[in-house]
C-alpha atoms as a PDB file:
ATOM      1  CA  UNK A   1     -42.692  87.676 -46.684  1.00  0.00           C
ATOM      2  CA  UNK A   2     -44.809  85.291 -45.769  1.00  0.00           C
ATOM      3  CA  UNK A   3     -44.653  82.730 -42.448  1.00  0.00           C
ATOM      4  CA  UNK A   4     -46.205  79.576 -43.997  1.00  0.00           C
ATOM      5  CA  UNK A   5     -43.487  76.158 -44.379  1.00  0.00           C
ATOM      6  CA  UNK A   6     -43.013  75.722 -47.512  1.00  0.00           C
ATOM      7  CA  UNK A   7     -44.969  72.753 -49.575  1.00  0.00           C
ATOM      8  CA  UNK A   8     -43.945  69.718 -48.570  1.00  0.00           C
ATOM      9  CA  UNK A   9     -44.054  66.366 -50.452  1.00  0.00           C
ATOM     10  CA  UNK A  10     -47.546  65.076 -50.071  1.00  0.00           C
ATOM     11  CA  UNK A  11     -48.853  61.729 -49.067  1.00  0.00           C
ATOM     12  CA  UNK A  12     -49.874  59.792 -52.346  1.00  0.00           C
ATOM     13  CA  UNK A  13     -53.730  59.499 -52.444  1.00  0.00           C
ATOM     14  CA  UNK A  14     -55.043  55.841 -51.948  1.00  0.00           C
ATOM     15  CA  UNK A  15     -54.933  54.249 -55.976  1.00  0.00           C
ATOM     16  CA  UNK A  16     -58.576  52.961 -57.096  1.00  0.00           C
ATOM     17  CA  UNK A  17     -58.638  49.428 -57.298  1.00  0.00           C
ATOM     18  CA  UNK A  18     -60.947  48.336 -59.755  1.00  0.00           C
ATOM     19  CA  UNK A  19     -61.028  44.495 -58.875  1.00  0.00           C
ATOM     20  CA  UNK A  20     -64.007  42.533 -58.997  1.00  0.00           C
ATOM     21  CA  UNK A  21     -65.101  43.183 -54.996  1.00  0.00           C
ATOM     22  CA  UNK A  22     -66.758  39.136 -55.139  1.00  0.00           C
ATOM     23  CA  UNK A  23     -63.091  37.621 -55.637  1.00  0.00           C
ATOM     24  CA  UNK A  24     -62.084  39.033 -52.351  1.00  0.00           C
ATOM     25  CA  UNK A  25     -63.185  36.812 -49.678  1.00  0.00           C
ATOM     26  CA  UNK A  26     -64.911  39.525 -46.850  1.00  0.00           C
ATOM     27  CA  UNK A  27     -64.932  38.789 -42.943  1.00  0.00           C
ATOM     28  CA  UNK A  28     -68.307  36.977 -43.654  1.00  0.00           C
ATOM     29  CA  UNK A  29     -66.971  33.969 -45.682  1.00  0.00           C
ATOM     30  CA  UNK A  30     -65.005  33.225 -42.162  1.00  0.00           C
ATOM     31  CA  UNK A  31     -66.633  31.521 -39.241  1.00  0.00           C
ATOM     32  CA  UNK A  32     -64.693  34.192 -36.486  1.00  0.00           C
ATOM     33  CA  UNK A  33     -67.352  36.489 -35.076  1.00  0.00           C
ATOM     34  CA  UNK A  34     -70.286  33.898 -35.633  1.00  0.00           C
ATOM     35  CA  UNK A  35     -70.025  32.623 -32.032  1.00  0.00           C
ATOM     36  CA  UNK A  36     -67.342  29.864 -33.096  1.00  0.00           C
ATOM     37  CA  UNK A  37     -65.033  29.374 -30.118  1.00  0.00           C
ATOM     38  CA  UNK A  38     -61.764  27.719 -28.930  1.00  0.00           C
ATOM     39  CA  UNK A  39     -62.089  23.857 -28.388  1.00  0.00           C
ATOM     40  CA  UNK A  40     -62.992  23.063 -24.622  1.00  0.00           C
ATOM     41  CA  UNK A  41     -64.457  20.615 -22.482  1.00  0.00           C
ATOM     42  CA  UNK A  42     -67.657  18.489 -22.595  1.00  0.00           C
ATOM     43  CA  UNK A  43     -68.973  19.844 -18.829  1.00  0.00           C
ATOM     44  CA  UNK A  44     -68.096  23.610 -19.889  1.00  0.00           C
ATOM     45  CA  UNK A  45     -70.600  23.323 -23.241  1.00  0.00           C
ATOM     46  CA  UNK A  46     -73.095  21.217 -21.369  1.00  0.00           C
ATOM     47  CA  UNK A  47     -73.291  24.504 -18.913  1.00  0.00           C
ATOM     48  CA  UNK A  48     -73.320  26.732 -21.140  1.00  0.00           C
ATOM     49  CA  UNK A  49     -76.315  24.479 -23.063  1.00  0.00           C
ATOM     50  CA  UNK A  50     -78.338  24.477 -20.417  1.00  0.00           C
ATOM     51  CA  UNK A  51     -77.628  28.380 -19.296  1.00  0.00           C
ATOM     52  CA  UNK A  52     -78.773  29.155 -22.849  1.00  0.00           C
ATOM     53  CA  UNK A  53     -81.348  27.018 -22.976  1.00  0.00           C
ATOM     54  CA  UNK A  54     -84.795  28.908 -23.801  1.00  0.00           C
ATOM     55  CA  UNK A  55     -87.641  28.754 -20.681  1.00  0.00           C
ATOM     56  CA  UNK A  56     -89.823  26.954 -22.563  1.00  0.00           C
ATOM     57  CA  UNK A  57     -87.477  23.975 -23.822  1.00  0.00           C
ATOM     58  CA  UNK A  58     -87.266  23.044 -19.924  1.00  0.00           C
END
């Protein structure tokens, strides 16, 4: 006899999804993770302005 478990049920295999892929809006089409941040202060984005500032804009 043998040791193995008996078969289980499986996990169903992920369906294909045959949508058209350009209707689905990707995490591109959204401004989070293009440097867009929380609202803040006037001094705070002057700061960080001029810390950012290239040398040769001085």
């Amino acid at each position: 006899m043998s040791t193995d478990p008996a078969p289980g049920p499986r996990a169903p295999k992920p369906a294909l999804v045959f949508d058209d892929p350009l209707n689905q809006q990707s995490s591109d089409d959204t401004d989070r993770g293009w440097g867009e941040r929380g609202e803040g202060d006037g001094a705070a984005d002057l700061k960080r302005f001029l810390d950012e500032k290239p040398p040769h804009h001085l």
